[in-house]
PDB file of N, CA and C in Angstrom:
ATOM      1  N   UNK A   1       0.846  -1.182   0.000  1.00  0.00           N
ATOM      2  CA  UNK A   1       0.000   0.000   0.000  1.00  0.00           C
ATOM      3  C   UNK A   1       0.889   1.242   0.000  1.00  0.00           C
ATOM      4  N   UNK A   2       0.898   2.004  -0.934  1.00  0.00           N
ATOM      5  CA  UNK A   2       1.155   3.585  -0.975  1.00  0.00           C
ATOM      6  C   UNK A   2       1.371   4.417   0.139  1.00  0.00           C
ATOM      7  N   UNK A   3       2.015   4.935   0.615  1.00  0.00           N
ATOM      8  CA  UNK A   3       1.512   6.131   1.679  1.00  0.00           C
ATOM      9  C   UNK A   3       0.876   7.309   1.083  1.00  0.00           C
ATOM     10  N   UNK A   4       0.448   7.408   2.268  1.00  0.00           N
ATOM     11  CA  UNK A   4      -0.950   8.802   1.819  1.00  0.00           C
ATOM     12  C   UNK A   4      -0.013   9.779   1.903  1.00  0.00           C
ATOM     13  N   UNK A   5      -0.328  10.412   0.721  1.00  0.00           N
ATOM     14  CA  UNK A   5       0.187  11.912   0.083  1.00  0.00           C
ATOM     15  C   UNK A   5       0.585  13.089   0.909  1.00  0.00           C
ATOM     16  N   UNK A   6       1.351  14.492   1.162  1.00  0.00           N
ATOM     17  CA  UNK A   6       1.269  14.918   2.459  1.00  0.00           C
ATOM     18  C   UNK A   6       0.257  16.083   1.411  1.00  0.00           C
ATOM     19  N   UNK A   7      -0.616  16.330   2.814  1.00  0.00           N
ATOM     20  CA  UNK A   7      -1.481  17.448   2.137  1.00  0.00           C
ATOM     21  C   UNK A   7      -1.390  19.197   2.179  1.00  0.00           C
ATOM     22  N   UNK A   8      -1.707  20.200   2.186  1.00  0.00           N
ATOM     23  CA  UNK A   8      -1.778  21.753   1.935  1.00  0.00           C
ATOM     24  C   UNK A   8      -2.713  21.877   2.546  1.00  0.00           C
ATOM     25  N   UNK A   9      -1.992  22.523   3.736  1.00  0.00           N
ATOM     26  CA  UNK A   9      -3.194  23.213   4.559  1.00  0.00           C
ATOM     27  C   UNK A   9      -2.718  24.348   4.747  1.00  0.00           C
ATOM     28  N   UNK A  10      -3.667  25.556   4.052  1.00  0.00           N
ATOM     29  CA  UNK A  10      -2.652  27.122   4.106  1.00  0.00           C
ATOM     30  C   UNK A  10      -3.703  27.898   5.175  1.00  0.00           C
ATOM     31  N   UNK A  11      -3.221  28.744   6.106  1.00  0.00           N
ATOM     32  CA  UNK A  11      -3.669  29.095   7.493  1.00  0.00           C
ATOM     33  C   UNK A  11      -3.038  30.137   7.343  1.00  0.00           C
ATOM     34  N   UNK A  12      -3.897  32.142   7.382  1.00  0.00           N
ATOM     35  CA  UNK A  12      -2.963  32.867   7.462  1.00  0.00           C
ATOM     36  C   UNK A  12      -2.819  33.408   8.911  1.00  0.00           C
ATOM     37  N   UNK A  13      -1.447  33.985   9.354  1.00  0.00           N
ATOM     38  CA  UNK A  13      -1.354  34.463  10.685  1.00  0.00           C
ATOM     39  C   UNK A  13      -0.867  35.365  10.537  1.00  0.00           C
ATOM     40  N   UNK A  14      -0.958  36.366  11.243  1.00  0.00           N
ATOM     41  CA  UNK A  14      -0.480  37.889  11.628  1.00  0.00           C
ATOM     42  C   UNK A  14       0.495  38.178  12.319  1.00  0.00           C
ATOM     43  N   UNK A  15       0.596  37.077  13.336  1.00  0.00           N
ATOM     44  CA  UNK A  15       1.843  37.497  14.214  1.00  0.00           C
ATOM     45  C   UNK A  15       2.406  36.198  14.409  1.00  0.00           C
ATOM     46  N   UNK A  16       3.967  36.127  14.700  1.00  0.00           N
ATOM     47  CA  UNK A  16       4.701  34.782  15.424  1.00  0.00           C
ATOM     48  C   UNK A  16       4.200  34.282  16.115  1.00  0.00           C
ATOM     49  N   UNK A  17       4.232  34.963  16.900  1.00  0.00           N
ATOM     50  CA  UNK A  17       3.319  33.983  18.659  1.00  0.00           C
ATOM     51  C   UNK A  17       2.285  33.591  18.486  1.00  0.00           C
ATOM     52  N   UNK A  18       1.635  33.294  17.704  1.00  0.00           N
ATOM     53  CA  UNK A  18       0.349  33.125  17.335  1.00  0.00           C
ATOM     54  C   UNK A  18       0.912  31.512  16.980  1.00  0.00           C
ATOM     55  N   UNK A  19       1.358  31.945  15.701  1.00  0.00           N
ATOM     56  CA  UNK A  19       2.234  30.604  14.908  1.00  0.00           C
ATOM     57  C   UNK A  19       2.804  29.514  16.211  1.00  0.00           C
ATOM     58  N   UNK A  20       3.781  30.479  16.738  1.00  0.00           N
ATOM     59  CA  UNK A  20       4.262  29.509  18.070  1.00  0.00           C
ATOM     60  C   UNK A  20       3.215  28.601  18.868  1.00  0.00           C
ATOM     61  N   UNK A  21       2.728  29.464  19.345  1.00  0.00           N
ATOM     62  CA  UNK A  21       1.323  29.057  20.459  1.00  0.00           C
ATOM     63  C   UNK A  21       0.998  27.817  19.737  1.00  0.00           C
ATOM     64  N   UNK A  22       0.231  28.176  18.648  1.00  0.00           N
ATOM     65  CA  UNK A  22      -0.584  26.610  17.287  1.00  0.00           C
ATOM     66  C   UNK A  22       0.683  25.305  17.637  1.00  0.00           C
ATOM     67  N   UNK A  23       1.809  25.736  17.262  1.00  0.00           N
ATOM     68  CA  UNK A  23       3.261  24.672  17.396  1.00  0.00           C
ATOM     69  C   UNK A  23       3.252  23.608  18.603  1.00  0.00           C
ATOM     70  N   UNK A  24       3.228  24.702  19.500  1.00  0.00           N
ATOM     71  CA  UNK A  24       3.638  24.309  20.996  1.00  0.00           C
ATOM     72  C   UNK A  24       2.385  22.930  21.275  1.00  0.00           C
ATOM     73  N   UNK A  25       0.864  23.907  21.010  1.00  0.00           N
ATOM     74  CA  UNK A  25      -0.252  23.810  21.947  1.00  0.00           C
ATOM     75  C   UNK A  25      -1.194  22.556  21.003  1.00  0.00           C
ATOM     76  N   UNK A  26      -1.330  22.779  20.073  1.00  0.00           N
ATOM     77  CA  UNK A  26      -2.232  22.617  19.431  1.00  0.00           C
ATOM     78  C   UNK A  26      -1.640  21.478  17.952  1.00  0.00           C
ATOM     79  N   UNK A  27      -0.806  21.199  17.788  1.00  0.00           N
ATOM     80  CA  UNK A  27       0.403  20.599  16.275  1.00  0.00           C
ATOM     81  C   UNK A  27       1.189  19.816  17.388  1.00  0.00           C
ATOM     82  N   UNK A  28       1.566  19.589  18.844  1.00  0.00           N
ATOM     83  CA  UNK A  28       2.556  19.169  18.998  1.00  0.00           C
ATOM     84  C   UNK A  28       2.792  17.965  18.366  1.00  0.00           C
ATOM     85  N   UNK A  29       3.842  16.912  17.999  1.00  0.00           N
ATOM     86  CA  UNK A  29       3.979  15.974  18.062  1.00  0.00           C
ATOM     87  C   UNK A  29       3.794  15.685  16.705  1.00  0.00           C
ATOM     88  N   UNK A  30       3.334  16.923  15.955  1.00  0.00           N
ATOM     89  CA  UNK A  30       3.036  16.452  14.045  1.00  0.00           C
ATOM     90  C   UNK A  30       4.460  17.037  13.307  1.00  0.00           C
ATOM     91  N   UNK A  31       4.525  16.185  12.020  1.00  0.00           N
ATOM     92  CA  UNK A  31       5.649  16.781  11.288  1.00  0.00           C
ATOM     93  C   UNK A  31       4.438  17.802  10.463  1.00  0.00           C
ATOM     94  N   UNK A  32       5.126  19.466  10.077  1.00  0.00           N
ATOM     95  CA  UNK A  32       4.734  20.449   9.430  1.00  0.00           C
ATOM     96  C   UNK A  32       5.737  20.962   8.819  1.00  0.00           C
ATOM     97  N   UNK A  33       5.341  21.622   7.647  1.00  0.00           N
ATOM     98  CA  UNK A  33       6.393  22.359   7.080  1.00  0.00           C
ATOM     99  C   UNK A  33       5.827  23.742   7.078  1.00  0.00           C
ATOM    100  N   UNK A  34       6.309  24.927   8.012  1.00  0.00           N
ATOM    101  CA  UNK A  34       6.013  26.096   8.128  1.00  0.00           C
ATOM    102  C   UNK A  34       6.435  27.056   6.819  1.00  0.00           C
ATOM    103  N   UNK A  35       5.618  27.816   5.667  1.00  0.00           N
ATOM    104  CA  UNK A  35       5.991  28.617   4.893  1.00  0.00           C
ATOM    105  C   UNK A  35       5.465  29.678   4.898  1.00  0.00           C
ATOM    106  N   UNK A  36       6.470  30.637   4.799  1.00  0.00           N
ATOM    107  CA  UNK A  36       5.893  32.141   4.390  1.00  0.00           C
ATOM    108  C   UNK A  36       5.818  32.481   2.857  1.00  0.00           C
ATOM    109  N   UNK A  37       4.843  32.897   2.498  1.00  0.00           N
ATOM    110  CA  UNK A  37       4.713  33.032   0.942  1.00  0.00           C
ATOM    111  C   UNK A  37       4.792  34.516   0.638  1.00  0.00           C
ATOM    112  N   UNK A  38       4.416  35.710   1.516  1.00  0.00           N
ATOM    113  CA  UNK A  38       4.889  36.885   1.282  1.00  0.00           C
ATOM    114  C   UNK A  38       6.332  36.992   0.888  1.00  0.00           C
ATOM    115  N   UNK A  39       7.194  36.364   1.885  1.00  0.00           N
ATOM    116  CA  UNK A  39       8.588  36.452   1.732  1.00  0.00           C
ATOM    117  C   UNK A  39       9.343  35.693   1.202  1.00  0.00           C
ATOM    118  N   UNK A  40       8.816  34.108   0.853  1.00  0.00           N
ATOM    119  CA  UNK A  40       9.381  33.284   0.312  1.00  0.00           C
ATOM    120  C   UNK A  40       9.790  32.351   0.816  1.00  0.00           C
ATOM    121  N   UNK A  41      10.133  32.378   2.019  1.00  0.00           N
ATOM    122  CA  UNK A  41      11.012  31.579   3.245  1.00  0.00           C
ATOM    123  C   UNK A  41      10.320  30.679   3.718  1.00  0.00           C
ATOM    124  N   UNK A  42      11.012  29.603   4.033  1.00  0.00           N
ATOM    125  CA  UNK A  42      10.275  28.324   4.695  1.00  0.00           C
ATOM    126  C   UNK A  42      10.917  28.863   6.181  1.00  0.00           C
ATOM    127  N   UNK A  43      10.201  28.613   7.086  1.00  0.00           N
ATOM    128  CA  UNK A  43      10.255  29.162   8.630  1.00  0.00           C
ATOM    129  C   UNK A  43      10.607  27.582   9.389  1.00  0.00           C
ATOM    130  N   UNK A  44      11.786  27.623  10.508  1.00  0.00           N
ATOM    131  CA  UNK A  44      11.567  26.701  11.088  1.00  0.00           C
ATOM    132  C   UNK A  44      11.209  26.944  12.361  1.00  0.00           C
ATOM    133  N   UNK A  45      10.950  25.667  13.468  1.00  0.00           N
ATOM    134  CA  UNK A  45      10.446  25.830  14.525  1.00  0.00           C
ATOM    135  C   UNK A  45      11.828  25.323  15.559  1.00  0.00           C
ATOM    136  N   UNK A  46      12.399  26.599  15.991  1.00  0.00           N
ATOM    137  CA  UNK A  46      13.931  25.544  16.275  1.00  0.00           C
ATOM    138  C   UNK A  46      13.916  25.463  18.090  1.00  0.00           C
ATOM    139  N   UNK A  47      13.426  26.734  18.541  1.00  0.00           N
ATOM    140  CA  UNK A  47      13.047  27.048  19.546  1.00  0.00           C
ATOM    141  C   UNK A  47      11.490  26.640  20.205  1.00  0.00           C
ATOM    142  N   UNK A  48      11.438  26.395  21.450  1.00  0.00           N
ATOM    143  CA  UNK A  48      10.008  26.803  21.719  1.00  0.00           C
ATOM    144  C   UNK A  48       9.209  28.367  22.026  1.00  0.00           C
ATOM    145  N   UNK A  49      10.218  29.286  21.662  1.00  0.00           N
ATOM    146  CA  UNK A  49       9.670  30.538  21.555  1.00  0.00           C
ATOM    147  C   UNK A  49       9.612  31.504  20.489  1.00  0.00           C
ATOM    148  N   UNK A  50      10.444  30.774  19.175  1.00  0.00           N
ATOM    149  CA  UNK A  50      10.232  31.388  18.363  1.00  0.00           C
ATOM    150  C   UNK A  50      11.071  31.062  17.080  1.00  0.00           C
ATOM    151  N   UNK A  51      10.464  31.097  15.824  1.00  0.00           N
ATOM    152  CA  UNK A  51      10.592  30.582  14.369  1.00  0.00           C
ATOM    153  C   UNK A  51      12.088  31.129  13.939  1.00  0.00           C
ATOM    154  N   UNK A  52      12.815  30.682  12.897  1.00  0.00           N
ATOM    155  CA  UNK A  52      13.738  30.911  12.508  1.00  0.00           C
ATOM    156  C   UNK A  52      13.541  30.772  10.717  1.00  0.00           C
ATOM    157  N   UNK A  53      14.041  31.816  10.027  1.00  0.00           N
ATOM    158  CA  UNK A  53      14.090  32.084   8.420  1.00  0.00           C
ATOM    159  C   UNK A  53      14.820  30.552   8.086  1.00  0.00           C
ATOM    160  N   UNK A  54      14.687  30.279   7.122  1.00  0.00           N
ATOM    161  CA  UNK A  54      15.494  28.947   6.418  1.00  0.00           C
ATOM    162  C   UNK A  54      15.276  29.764   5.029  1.00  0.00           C
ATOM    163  N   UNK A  55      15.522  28.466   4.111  1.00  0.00           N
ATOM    164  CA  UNK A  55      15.741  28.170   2.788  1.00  0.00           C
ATOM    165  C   UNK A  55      14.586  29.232   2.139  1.00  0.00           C
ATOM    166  N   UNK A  56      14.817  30.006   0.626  1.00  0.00           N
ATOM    167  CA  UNK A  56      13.748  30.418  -0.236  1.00  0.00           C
ATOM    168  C   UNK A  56      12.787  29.674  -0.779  1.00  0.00           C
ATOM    169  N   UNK A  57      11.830  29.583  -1.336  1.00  0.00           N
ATOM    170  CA  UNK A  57      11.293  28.780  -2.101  1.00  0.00           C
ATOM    171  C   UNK A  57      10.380  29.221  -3.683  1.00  0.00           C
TER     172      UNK A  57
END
């Protein structure tokens, strides 16, 4: 059997801590790939207080 596909789930946020909070509280324990599409940047989660710029896309 195949593995199931990863899917697109686009969610906009206004502020970091917001993003964080969802990470911490609410996502723990899931693999995500955090992207910013204004800026281009894939965001990581390296801290528990706050995102870090990575790679363009």
């Amino acid at each position: 059997m195949e593995p199931t596909p990863p899917k697109l789930v686009a969610k906009t946020w206004f502020n970091q801590e917001d993003v964080v909070y969802f990470l911490k509280n609410l996502a723990a324990g899931k693999q995500m790939r955090i992207l910013d599409f204004k800026e281009r940047q894939e965001l990581l989660f390296e801290t528990s207080e706050k995102l870090k710029r990575s790679n363009e896309f």
